[in-house]
Protein backbone atom coordinates (compact mmCIF):
# COMPACT_ATOMS: atom_id res chain seq x y z
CA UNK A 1 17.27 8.61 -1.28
CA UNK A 2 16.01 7.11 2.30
CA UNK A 3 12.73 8.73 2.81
CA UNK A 4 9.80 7.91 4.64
CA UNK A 5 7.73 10.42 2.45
CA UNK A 6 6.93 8.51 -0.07
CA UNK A 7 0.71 -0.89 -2.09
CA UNK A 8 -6.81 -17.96 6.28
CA UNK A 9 -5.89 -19.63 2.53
CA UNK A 10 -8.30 -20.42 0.20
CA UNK A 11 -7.78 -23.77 -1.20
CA UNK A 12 -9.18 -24.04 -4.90
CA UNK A 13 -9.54 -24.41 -8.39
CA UNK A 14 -11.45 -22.33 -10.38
CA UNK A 15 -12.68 -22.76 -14.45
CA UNK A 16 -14.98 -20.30 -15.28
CA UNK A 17 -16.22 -17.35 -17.77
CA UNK A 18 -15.34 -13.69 -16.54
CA UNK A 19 -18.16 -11.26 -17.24
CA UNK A 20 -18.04 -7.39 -18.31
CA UNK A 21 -19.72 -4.49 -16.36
CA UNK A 22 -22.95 -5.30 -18.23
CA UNK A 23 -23.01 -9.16 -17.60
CA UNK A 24 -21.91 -10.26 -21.23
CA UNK A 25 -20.64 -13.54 -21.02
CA UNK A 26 -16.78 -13.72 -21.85
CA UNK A 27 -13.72 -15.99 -22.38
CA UNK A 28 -13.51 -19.00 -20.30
CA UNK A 29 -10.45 -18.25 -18.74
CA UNK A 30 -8.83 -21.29 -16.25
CA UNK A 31 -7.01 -20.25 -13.15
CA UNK A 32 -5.72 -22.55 -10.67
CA UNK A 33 -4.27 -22.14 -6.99
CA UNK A 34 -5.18 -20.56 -3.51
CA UNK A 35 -5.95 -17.72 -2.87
CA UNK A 36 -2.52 -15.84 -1.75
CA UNK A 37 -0.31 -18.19 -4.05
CA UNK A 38 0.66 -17.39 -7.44
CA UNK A 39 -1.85 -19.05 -9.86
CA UNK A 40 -1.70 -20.65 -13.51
CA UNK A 41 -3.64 -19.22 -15.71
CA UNK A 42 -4.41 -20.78 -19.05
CA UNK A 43 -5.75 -18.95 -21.80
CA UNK A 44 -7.98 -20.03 -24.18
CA UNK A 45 -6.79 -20.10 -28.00
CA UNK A 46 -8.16 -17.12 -30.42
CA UNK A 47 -7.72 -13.48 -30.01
CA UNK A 48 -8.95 -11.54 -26.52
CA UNK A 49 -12.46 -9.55 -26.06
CA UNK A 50 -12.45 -6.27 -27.17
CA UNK A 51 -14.10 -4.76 -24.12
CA UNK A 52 -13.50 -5.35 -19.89
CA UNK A 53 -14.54 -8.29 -18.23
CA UNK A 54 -14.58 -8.33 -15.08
CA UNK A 55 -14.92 -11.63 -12.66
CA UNK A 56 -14.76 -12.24 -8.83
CA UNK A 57 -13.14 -15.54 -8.31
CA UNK A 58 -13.26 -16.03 -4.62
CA UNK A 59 -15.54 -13.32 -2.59
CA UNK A 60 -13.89 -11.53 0.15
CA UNK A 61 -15.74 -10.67 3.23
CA UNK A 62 -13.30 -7.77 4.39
CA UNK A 63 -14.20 -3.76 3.36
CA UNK A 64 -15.25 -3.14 0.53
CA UNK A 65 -13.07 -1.35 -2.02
CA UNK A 66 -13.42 2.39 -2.43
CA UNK A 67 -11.87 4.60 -5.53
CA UNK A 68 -9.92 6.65 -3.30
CA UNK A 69 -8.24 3.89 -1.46
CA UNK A 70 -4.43 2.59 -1.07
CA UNK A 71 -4.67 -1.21 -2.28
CA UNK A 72 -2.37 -3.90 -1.02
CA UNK A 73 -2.65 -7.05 -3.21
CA UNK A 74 -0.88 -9.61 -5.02
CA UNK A 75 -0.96 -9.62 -8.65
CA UNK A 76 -0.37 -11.53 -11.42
CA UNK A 77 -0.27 -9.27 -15.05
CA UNK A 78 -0.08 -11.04 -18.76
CA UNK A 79 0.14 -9.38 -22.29
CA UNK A 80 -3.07 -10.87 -23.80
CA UNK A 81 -1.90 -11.42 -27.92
CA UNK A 82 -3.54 -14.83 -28.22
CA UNK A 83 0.13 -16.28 -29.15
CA UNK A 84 2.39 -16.40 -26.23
CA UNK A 85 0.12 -13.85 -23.69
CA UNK A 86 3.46 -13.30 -22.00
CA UNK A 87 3.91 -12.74 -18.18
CA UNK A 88 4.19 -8.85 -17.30
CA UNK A 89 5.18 -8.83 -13.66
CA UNK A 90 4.28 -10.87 -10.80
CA UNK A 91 4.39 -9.58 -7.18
CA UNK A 92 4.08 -13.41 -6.27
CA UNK A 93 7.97 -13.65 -7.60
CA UNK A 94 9.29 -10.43 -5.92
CA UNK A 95 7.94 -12.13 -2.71
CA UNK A 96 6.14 -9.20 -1.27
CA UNK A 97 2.73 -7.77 -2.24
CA UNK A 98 2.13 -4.80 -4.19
CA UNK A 99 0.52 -1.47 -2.83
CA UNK A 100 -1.22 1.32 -4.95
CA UNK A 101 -3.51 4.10 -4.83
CA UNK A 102 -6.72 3.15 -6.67
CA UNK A 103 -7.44 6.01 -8.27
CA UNK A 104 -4.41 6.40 -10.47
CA UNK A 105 -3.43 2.83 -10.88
CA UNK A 106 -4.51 1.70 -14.25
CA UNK A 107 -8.25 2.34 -15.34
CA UNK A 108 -9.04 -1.67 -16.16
CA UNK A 109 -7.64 -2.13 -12.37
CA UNK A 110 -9.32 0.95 -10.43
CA UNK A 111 -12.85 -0.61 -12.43
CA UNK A 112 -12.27 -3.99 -11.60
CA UNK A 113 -11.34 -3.90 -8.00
CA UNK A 114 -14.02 -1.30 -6.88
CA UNK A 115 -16.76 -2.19 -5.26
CA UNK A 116 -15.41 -5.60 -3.96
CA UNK A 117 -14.37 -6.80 -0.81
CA UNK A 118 -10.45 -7.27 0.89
CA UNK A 119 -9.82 -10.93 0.20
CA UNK A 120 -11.18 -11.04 -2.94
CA UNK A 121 -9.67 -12.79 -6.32
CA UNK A 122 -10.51 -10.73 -9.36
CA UNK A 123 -9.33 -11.74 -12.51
CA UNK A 124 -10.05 -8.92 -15.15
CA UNK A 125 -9.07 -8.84 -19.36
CA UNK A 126 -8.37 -4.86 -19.48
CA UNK A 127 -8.61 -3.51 -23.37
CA UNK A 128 -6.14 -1.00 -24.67
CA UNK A 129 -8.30 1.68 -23.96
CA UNK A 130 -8.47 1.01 -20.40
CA UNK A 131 -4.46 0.07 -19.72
CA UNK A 132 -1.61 1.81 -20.11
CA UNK A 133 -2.97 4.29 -22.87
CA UNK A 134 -1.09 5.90 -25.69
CA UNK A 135 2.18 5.47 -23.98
CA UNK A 136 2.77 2.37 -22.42
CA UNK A 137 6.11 1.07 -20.72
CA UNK A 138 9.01 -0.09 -22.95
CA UNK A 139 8.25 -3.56 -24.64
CA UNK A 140 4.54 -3.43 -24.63
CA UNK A 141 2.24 -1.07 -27.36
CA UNK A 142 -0.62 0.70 -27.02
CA UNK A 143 -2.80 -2.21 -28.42
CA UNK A 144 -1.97 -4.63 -25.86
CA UNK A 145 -4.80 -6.45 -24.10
CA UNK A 146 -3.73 -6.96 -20.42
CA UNK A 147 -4.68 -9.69 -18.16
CA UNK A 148 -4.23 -9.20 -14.29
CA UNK A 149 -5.12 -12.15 -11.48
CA UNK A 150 -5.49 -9.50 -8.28
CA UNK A 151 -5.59 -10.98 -4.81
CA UNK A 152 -6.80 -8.47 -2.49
CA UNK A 153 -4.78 -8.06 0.78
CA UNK A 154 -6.04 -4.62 2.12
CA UNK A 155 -7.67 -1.71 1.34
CA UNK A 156 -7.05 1.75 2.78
CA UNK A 157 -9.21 4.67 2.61
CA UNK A 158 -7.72 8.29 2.94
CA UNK A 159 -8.60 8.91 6.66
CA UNK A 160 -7.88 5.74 7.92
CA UNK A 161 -6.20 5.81 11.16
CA UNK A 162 -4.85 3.63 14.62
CA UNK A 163 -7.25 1.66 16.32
CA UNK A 164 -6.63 0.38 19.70
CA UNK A 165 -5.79 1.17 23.46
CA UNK A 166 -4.70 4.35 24.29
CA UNK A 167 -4.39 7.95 23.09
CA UNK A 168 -2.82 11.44 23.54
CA UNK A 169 0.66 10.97 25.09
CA UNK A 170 3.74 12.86 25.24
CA UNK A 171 7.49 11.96 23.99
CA UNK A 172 9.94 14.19 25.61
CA UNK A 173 7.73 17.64 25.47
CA UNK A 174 6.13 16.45 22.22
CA UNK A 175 2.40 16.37 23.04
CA UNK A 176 0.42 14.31 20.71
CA UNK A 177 -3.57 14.83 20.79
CA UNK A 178 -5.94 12.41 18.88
CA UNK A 179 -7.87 9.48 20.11
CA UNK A 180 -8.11 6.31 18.68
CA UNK A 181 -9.39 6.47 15.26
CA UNK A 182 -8.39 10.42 15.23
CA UNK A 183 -6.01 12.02 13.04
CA UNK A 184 -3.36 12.95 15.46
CA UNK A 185 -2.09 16.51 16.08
CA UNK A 186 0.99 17.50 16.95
CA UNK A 187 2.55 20.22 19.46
CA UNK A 188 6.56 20.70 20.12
CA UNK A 189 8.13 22.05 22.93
CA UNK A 190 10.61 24.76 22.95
CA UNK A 191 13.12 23.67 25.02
CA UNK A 192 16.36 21.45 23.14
CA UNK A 193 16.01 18.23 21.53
CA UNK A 194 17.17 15.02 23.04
CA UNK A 195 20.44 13.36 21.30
CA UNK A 196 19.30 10.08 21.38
CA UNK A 197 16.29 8.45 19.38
CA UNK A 198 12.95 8.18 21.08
CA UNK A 199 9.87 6.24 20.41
CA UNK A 200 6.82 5.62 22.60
CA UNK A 201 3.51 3.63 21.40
CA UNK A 202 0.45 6.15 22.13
CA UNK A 203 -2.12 3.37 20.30
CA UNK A 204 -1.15 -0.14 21.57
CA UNK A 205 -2.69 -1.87 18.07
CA UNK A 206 -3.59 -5.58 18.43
CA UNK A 207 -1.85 -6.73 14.89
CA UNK A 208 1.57 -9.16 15.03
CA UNK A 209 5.02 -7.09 15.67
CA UNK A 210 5.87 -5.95 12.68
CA UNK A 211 9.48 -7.88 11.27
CA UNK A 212 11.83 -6.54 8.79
CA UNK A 213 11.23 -6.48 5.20
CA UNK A 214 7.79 -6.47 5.98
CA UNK A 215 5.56 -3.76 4.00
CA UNK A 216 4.12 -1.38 5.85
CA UNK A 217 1.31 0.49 5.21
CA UNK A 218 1.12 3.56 7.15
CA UNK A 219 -0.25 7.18 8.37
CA UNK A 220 2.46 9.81 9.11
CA UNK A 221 3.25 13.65 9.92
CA UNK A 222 7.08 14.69 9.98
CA UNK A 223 7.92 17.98 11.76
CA UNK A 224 11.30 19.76 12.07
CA UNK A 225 12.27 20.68 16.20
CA UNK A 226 13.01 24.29 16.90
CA UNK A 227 10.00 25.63 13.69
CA UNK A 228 7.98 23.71 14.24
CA UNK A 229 7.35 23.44 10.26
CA UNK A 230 5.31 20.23 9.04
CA UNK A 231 7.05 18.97 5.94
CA UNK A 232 5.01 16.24 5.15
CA UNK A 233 2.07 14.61 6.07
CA UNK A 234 0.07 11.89 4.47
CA UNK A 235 -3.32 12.93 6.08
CA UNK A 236 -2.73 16.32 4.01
CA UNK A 237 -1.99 14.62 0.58
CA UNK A 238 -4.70 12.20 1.32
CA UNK A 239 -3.19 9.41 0.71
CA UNK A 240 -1.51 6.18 2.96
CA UNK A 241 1.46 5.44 2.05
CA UNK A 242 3.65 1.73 2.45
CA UNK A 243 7.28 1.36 2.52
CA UNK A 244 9.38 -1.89 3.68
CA UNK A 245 11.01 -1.63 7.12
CA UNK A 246 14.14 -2.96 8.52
CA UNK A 247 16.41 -3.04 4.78
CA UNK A 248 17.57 0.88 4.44
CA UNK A 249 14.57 2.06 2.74
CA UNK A 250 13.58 4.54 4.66
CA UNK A 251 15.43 6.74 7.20
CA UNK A 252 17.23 4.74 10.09
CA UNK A 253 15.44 5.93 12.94
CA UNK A 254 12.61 4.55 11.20
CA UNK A 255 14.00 1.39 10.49
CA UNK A 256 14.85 1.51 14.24
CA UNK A 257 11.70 2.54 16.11
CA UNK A 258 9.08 1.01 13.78
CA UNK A 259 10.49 -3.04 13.64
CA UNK A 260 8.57 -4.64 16.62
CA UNK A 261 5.54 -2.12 16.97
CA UNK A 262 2.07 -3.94 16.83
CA UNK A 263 0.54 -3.62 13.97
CA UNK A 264 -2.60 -1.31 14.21
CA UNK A 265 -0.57 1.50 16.82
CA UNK A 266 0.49 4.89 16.80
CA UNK A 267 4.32 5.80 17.42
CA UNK A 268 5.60 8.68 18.67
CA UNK A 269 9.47 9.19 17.03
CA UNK A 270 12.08 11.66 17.81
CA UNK A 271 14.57 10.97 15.32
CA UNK A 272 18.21 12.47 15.73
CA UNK A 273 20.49 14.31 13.17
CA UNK A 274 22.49 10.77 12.59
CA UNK A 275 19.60 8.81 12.22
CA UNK A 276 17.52 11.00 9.80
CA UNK A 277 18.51 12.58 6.63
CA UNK A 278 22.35 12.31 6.44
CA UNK A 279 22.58 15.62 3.57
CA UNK A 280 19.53 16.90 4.66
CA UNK A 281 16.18 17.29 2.19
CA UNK A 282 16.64 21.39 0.84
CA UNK A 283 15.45 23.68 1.49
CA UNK A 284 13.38 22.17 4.25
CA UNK A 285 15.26 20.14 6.49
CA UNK A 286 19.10 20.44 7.04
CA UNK A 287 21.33 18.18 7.72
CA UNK A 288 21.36 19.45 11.70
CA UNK A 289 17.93 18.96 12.34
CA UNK A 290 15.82 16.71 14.61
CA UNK A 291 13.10 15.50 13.42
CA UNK A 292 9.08 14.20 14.89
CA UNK A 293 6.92 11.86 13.79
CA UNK A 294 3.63 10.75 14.60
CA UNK A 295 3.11 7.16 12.76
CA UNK A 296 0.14 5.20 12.29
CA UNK A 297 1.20 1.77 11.18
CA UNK A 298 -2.09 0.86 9.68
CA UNK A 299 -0.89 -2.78 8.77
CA UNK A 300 2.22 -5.36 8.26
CA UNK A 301 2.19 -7.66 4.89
């Protein structure tokens, strides 16, 4: 289903020991390549600690990480066994970063990434306990050892919102409140809906135009024209939420009005019958409806 409702290089090598929560030395574990590229890591022989280590490879100097924040990284992840400590997943082969909300992501990861900066390099050797837990995905058991290389892109906290020039505006009767750094509020008129789609930046960001297939990590509130009715909003769930733009992932008057927007801005989008939900989403929205959106598009990856 298309739905919007819905995660400068450093050049170096590193050799060192990672350390757990209480400073206990640990394996020396060798990873190699910058920042942003997909490292090697080589493991050393023998059988994995039995408790987290954590170690900061390269110190960021963005925000620091908060529990309840959307994290945008890239991320290596091994089975640790000590034999072949087989590659997981890598985001550095799907070719786009990886976004996730902190707080249920996987313990070992939510532990290791708090508390550090955005542009960090954490490499962390999760126990069983703190992965997947008694039911892990198919392939893998609930003894595995997991070993993640995280390189953190961007962190988002739950009332993060546009920063930049501008303000309230209005889009064809739609009146949109909410200064910069606001959460936005939203008042439709009661006259018809256009038949066309409209989009207006209210918050001119200062970021790069966003291109497509880029991941975007955004703000949002979708109402229905004629009730009125909110049917989603990610400033209620308290939560950002990232999608890619520009391939059919999302609804194609989003695809339409939100390729080119500065990163960092608030859009205003009236989105028509034929370019939202072509069967509708029951029992909310029918196929017949125009739809509004106020989007913050907190960032382009």
């Amino acid at each position: 289903m298309r739905i919007p409702v819905l995660i400068a290089a450093l050049s170096l090598t590193l050799v060192g020991a990672c350390t757990s929560a209480e400073g206990q030395a640990g394996p020396d574990i060798e990873v190699i390549g910058d920042f942003g590229d997909k490292p090697t890591v080589r493991f050393p022989e023998g059988r994995p600690p039995s408790d987290l280590r954590i170690r900061e490879q390269v110190a960021g100097t963005g925000s620091v990480i908060k529990g309840n924040d959307l994290v945008v990284a890239h991320y290596t992840a091994h089975v640790w066994d000590g034999e072949d400590n087989r590659l997981l997943a890598s985001s550095f082969n799907q070719g786009a970063p990886a976004s996730f909300p902190l707080g249920p992501s996987i313990a070992g990861v939510g532990k290791a990434l708090k508390g550090h900066r955005v542009g960090s390099r954490v490499v962390a050797a999760i126990p069983p306990e703190d992965g997947y837990g008694p039911n892990p995905p198919g392939g893998m058991t609930a003894d595995d050892e997991l070993f993640y290389v995280v390189d953190v892109l961007g962190a988002f906290p739950p009332d993060a919102a546009a920063r930049g020039r501008g303000g309230p505006g209005v889009l064809a009767g739609v009146k949109v409140a909410g200064a910069s750094g606001e959460r936005p509020a939203l008042t439709l008129p009661r006259a018809k809906p256009p038949t066309r789609l409209q989009s207006r930046i209210l918050i001119q960001g200062t970021g790069a135009k966003t291109r497509p297939g880029q991941l975007l990590v955004t703000q949002y509130e979708g109402r229905i024209w004629g009730s009125g009715a909110s049917f989603d909003s990610t400033w209620d769930s308290g939560q950002p939420k990232s999608f890619q733009i520009g391939k059919g992932g999302v609804i194609a008057g989003w695809d339409r009005a939100l390729v080119g927007v500065p990163a960092g801005s608030r859009v205003a989008v009236i989105v028509p019958p034929g370019l939202g939900y072509e069967n509708g989403l029951p029992p909310l929205i029918k196929p017949t409806d125009t739809l509004v959106f106020v989007v913050d598009v907190l960032a382009a990856y």
